[in-house]
Protein backbone atom coordinates (compact mmCIF):
# COMPACT_ATOMS: atom_id res chain seq x y z
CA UNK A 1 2.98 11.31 -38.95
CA UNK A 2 2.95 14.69 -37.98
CA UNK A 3 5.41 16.50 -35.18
CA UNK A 4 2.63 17.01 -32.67
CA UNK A 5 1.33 13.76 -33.12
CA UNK A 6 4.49 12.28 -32.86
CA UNK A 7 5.15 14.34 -29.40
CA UNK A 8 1.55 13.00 -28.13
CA UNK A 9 2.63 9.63 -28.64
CA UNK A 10 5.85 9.81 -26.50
CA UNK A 11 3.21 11.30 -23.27
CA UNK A 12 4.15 9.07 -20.42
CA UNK A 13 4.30 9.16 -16.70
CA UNK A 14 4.92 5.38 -16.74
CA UNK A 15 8.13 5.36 -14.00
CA UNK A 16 7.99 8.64 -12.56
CA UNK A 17 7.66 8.70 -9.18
CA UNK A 18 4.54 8.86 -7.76
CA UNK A 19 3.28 11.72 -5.37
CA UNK A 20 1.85 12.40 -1.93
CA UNK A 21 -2.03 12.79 -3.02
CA UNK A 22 -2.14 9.21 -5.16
CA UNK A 23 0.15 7.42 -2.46
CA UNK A 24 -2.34 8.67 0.17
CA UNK A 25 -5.59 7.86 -2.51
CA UNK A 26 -3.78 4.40 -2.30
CA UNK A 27 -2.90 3.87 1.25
CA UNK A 28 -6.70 4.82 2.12
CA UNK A 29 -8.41 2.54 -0.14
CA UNK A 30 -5.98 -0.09 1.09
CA UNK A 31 -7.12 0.95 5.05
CA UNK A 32 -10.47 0.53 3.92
CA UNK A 33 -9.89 -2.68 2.15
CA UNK A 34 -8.25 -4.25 5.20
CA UNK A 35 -10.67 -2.95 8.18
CA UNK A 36 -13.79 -4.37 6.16
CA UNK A 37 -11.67 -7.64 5.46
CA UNK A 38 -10.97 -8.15 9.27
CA UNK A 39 -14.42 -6.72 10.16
CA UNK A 40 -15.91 -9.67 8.03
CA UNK A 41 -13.47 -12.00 9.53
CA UNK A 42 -14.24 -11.00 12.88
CA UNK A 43 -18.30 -11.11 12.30
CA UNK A 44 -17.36 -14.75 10.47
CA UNK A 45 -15.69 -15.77 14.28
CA UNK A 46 -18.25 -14.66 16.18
CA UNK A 47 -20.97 -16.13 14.34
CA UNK A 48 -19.73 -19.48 14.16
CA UNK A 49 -18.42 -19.50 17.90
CA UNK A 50 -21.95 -18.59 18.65
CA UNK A 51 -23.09 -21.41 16.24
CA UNK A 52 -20.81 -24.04 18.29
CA UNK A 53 -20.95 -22.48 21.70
CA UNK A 54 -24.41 -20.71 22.08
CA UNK A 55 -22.66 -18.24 23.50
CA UNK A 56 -22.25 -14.65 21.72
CA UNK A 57 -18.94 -13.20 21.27
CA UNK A 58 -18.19 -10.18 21.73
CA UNK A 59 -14.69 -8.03 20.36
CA UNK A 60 -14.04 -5.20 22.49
CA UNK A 61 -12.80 -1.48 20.90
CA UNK A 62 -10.03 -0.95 23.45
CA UNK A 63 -8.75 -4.58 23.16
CA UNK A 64 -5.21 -4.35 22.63
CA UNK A 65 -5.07 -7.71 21.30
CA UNK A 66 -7.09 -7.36 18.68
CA UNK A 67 -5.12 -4.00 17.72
CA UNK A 68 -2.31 -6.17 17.54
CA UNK A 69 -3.71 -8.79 15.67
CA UNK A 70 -5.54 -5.61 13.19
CA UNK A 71 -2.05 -4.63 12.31
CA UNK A 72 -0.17 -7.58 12.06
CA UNK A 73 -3.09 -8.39 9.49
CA UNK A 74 -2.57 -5.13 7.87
CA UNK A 75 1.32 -6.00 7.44
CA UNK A 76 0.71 -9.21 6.32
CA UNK A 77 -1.97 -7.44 3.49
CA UNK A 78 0.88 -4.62 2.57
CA UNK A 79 3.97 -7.35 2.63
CA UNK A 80 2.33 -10.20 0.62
CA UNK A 81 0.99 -7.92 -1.98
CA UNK A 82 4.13 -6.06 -1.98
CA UNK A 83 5.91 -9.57 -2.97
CA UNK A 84 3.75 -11.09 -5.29
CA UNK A 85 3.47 -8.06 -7.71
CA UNK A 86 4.84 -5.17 -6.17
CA UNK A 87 1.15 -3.03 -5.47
CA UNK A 88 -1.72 -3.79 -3.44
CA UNK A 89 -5.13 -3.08 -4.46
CA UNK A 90 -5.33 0.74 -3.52
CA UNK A 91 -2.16 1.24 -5.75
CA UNK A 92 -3.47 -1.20 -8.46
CA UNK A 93 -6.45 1.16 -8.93
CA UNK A 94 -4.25 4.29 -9.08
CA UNK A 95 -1.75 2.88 -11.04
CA UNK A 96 1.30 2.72 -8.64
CA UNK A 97 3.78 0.05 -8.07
CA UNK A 98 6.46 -0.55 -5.24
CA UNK A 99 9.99 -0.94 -7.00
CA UNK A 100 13.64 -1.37 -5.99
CA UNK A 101 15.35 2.18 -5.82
CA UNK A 102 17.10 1.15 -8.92
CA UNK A 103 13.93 0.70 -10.67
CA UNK A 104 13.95 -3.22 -10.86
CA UNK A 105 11.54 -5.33 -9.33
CA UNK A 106 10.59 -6.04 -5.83
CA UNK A 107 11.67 -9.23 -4.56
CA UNK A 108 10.33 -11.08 -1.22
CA UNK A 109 12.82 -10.50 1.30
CA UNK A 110 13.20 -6.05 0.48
CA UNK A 111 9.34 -6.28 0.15
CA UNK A 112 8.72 -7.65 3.88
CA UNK A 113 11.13 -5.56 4.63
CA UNK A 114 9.09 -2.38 3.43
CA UNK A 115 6.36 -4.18 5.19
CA UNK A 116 7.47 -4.47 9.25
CA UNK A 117 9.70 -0.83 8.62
CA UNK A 118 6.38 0.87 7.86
CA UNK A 119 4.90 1.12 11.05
CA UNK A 120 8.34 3.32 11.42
CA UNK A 121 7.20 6.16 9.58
CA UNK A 122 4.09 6.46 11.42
CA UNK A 123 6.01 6.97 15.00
CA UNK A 124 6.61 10.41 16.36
CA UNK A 125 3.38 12.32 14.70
CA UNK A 126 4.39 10.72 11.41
CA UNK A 127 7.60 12.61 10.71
CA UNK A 128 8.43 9.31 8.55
CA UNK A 129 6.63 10.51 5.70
CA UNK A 130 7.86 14.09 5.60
CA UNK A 131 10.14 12.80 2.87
CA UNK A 132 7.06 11.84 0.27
CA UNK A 133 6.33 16.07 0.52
CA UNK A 134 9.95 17.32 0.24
CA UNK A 135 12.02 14.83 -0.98
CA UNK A 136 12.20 15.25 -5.44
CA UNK A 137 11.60 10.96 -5.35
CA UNK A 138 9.19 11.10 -2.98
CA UNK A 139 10.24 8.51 -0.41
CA UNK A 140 9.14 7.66 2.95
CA UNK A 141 11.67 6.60 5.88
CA UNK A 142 10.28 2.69 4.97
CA UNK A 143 11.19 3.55 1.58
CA UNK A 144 14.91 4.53 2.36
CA UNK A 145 15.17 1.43 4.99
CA UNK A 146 14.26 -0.84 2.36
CA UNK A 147 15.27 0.99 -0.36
CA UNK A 148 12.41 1.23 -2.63
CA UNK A 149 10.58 3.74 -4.46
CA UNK A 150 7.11 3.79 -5.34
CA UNK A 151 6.22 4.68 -9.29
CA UNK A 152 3.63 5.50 -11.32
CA UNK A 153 2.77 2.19 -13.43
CA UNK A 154 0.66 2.92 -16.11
CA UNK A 155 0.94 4.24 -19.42
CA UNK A 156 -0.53 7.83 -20.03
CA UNK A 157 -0.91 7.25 -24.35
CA UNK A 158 -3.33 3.83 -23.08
CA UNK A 159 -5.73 6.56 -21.61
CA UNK A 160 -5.73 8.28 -24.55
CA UNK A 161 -9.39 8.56 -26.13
């Protein structure tokens, strides 16, 4: 085996931290992910109420309870995926994964607690997640408060033609 070959085989980004552009990429597919799923659930309500009733429903924009009930969903999406294998669907297609700060595994309890501090870093214009731009591991405030980190998963030499 040669030097440079042997240098291309040792390519890896597999536990670096991940950056602002693919933890945005992720948190946007994830949006999209949950506003269809809780469109579809709504249009699967009001259909069968309408079924039952006769009566159309209809889900107001400006309805704060279904705002609330929107984001509690998204939590619940974020938390339980967070839990079971430490990325949700936006970060499974860019490769990311939620870890400890330590680099172990997520459990349950740090995971929904990522999950309700989240909202956190949104408040006050989003100054929350100043620290994914300037800070050198690229945490949020939800990432300090639960103290996680959020890695790149995948191996570079797999992409490797």
């Amino acid at each position: 085996m040669t030097a440079g070959r042997e240098a291309a085989d040792r390519v890896t980004i597999q536990g670096r931290y991940a950056g602002s552009a693919s933890r945005f990429t992720a948190y946007a597919i994830d949006l999209a992910i949950c506003s269809g799923l809780f469109a579809l659930v709504l249009a699967l309500v009001s259909y069968a109420a309408k079924v039952v009733t006769g009566q159309p429903v209809n889900w107001s924009g400006g309805s704060i309870a279904i705002d609330i009930i929107f984001i509690a969903w998204q939590l619940f999406y974020l938390g339980y995926s967070w839990a079971a294998s430490g990325r949700t669907l936006g970060m499974m297609a860019l490769g990311l994964r939620v870890v400890r700060a330590d680099g172990t595994a997520l459990n349950a309890p740090r995971a929904a607690l990522r999950a309700v501090a989240f909202p956190l870093s949104f408040i006050v214009f989003g100054l929350g997640l100043v620290g994914i731009l300037v800070q050198r591991e690229h945490r949020a405030l939800h990432d300090l408060i639960a103290g996680t980190a959020v890695v790149y998963s995948w191996d570079a030499r797999a992409a490797r033609p």
